[in-house]
C-alpha atoms as a PDB file:
ATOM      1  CA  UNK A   1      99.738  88.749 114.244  1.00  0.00           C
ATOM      2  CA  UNK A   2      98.712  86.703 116.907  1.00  0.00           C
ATOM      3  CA  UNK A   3      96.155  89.838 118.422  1.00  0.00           C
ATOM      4  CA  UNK A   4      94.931  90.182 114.952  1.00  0.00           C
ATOM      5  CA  UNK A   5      94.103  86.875 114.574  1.00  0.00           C
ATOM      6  CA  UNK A   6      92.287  86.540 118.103  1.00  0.00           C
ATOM      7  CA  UNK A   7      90.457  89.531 116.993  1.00  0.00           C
ATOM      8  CA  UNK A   8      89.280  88.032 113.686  1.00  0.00           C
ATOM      9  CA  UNK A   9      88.430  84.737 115.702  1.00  0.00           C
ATOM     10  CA  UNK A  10      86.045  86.796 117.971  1.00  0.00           C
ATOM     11  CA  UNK A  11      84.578  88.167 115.015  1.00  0.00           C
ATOM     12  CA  UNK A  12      83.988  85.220 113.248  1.00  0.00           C
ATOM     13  CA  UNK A  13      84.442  81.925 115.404  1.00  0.00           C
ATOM     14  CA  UNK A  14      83.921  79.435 112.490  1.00  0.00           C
ATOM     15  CA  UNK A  15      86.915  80.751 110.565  1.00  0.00           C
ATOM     16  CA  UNK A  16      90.005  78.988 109.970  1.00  0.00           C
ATOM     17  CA  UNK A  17      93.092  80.631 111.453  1.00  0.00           C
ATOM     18  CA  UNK A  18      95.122  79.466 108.642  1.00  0.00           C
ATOM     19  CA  UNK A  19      92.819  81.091 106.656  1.00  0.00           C
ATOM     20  CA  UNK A  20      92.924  84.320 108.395  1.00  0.00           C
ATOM     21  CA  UNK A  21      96.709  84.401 108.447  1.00  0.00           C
ATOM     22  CA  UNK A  22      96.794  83.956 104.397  1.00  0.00           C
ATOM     23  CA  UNK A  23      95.034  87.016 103.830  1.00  0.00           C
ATOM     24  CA  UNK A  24      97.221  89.264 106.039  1.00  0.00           C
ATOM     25  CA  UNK A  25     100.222  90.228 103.339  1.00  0.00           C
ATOM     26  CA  UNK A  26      97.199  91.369 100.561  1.00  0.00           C
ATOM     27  CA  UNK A  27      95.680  93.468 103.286  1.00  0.00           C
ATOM     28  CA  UNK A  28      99.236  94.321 104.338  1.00  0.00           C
ATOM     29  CA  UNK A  29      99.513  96.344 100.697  1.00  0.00           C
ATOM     30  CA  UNK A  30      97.448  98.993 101.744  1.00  0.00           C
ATOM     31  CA  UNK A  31      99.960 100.126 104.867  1.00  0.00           C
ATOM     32  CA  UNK A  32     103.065 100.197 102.193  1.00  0.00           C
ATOM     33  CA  UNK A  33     100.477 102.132  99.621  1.00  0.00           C
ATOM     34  CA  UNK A  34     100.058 104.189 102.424  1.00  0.00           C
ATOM     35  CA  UNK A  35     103.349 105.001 103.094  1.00  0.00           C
ATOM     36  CA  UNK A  36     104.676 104.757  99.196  1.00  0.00           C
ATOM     37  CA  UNK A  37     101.837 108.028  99.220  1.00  0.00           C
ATOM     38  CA  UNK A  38     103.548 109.621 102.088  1.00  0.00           C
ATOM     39  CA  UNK A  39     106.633 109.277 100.456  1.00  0.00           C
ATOM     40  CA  UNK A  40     105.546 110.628  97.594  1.00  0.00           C
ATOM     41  CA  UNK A  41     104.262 113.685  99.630  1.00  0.00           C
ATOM     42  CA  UNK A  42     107.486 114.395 101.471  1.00  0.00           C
ATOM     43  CA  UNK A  43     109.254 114.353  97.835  1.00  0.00           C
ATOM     44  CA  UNK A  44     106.877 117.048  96.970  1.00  0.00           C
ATOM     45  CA  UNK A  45     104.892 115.253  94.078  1.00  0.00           C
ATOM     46  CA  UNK A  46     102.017 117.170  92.541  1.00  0.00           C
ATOM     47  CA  UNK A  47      99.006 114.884  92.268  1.00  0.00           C
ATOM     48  CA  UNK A  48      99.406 114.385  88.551  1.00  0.00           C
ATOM     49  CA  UNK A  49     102.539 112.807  89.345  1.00  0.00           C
ATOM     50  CA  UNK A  50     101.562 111.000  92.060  1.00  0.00           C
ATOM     51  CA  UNK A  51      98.585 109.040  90.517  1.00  0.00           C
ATOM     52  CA  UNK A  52     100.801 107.339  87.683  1.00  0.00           C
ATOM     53  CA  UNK A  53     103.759 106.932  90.357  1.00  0.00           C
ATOM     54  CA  UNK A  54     101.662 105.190  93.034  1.00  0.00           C
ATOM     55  CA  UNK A  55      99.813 102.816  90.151  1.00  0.00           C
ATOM     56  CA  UNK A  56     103.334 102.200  88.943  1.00  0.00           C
ATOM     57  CA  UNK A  57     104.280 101.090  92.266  1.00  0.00           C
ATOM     58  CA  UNK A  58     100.850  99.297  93.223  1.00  0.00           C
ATOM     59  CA  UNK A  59     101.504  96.763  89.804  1.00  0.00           C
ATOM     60  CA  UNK A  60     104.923  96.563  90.355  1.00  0.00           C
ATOM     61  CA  UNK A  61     106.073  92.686  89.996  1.00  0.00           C
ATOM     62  CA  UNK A  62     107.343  93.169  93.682  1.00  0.00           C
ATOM     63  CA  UNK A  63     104.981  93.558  95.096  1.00  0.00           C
ATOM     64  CA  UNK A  64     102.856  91.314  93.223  1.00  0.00           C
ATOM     65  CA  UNK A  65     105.093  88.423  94.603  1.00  0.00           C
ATOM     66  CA  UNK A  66     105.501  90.367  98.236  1.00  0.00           C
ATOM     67  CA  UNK A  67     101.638  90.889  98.944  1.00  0.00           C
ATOM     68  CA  UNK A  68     100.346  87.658  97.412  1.00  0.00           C
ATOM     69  CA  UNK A  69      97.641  85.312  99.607  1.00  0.00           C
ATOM     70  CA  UNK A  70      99.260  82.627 101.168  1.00  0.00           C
ATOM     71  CA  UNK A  71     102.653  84.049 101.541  1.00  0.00           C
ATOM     72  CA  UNK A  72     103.112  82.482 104.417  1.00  0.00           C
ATOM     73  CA  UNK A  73     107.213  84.340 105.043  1.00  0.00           C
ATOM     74  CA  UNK A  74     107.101  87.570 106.080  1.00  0.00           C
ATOM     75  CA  UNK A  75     109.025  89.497 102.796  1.00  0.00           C
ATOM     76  CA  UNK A  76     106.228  92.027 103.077  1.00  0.00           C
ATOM     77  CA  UNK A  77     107.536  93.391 106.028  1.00  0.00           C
ATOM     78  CA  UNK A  78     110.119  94.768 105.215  1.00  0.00           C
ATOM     79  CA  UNK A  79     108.879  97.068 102.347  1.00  0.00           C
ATOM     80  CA  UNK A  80     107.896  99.397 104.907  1.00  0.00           C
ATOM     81  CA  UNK A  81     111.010  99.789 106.299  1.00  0.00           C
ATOM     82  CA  UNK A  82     112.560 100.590 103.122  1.00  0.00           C
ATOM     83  CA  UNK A  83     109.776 103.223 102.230  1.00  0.00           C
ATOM     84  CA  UNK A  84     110.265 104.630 105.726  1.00  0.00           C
ATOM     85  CA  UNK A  85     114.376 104.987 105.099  1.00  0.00           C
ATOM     86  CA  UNK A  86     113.621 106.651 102.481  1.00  0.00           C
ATOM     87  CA  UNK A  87     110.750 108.783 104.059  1.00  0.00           C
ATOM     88  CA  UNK A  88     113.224 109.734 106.731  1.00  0.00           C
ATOM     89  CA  UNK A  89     115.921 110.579 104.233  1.00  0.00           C
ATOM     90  CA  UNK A  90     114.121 113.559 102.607  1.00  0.00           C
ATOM     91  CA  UNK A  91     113.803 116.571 103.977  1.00  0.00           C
END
Protein backbone atom coordinates (compact mmCIF):
# COMPACT_ATOMS: atom_id res chain seq x y z
CA UNK A 1 0.00 0.00 0.00
CA UNK A 2 2.72 2.10 0.71
CA UNK A 3 4.04 1.89 -3.40
CA UNK A 4 0.53 2.61 -4.31
CA UNK A 5 0.28 5.44 -2.38
CA UNK A 6 3.78 6.98 -3.51
CA UNK A 7 2.49 6.36 -6.91
CA UNK A 8 -0.77 8.27 -6.42
CA UNK A 9 1.37 11.08 -4.63
CA UNK A 10 3.49 11.45 -7.86
CA UNK A 11 0.44 11.67 -9.72
CA UNK A 12 -1.21 14.09 -7.84
CA UNK A 13 1.10 15.93 -5.19
CA UNK A 14 -1.72 18.01 -3.54
CA UNK A 15 -3.63 14.93 -2.43
CA UNK A 16 -4.07 13.81 0.97
CA UNK A 17 -2.59 10.40 1.73
CA UNK A 18 -5.30 9.70 4.09
CA UNK A 19 -7.41 10.35 1.44
CA UNK A 20 -5.81 8.10 -0.97
CA UNK A 21 -5.67 5.22 1.49
CA UNK A 22 -9.70 5.51 2.07
CA UNK A 23 -10.44 4.78 -1.35
CA UNK A 24 -8.28 1.63 -1.67
CA UNK A 25 -10.95 -1.22 -0.25
CA UNK A 26 -13.84 0.30 -2.98
CA UNK A 27 -11.25 0.00 -5.69
CA UNK A 28 -10.15 -3.23 -4.00
CA UNK A 29 -13.87 -4.74 -5.14
CA UNK A 30 -12.98 -4.99 -8.54
CA UNK A 31 -9.86 -7.65 -7.86
CA UNK A 32 -12.46 -9.98 -5.71
CA UNK A 33 -15.17 -9.31 -8.75
CA UNK A 34 -12.47 -10.41 -10.70
CA UNK A 35 -11.76 -13.41 -9.14
CA UNK A 36 -15.61 -14.19 -7.88
CA UNK A 37 -15.80 -14.26 -12.21
CA UNK A 38 -12.96 -16.63 -12.39
CA UNK A 39 -14.51 -18.67 -10.00
CA UNK A 40 -17.45 -18.73 -11.59
CA UNK A 41 -15.58 -19.84 -14.82
CA UNK A 42 -13.69 -22.74 -13.28
CA UNK A 43 -17.28 -23.98 -11.90
CA UNK A 44 -18.32 -24.00 -15.44
CA UNK A 45 -21.18 -21.29 -15.29
CA UNK A 46 -22.86 -20.41 -18.56
CA UNK A 47 -23.11 -16.64 -18.86
CA UNK A 48 -26.79 -16.56 -18.04
CA UNK A 49 -25.85 -17.85 -14.82
CA UNK A 50 -23.08 -15.95 -14.26
CA UNK A 51 -24.61 -12.41 -14.71
CA UNK A 52 -27.31 -12.89 -11.83
CA UNK A 53 -24.56 -14.85 -9.69
CA UNK A 54 -21.86 -12.16 -9.92
CA UNK A 55 -24.68 -9.16 -9.25
CA UNK A 56 -25.77 -11.36 -6.38
CA UNK A 57 -22.38 -11.36 -5.09
CA UNK A 58 -21.43 -7.62 -6.09
CA UNK A 59 -24.72 -6.38 -3.60
CA UNK A 60 -24.08 -8.80 -1.20
CA UNK A 61 -24.24 -7.06 2.47
CA UNK A 62 -20.55 -8.37 2.78
CA UNK A 63 -19.21 -6.89 0.84
CA UNK A 64 -21.03 -3.79 1.19
CA UNK A 65 -19.48 -3.54 4.76
CA UNK A 66 -15.92 -5.18 3.41
CA UNK A 67 -15.33 -2.66 0.41
CA UNK A 68 -16.75 0.47 2.03
CA UNK A 69 -14.52 4.03 1.86
CA UNK A 70 -12.80 4.59 4.86
CA UNK A 71 -12.41 1.11 6.05
CA UNK A 72 -9.46 1.79 7.38
CA UNK A 73 -8.82 -2.52 8.71
CA UNK A 74 -7.93 -4.60 6.18
CA UNK A 75 -11.25 -7.28 6.19
CA UNK A 76 -11.14 -6.89 2.43
CA UNK A 77 -8.23 -8.81 2.15
CA UNK A 78 -9.04 -11.64 2.89
CA UNK A 79 -12.03 -12.22 0.49
CA UNK A 80 -9.60 -13.07 -2.02
CA UNK A 81 -8.15 -15.67 -0.30
CA UNK A 82 -11.32 -17.32 0.29
CA UNK A 83 -12.40 -16.99 -3.48
CA UNK A 84 -8.95 -18.34 -4.37
CA UNK A 85 -9.50 -21.63 -1.86
CA UNK A 86 -12.20 -22.15 -3.48
CA UNK A 87 -10.79 -21.45 -7.06
CA UNK A 88 -8.10 -23.96 -6.24
CA UNK A 89 -10.57 -26.50 -4.95
CA UNK A 90 -12.37 -27.13 -8.29
CA UNK A 91 -11.14 -28.92 -10.80
Amino acid sequence: MARLLKLGLLVSPAMQPMKFLAYIPAIWVLVNMALFLALARRARLTLPLAVPAALAFAILPLNQLLHGVGISDHPYLALPFVLLSAWSAIR
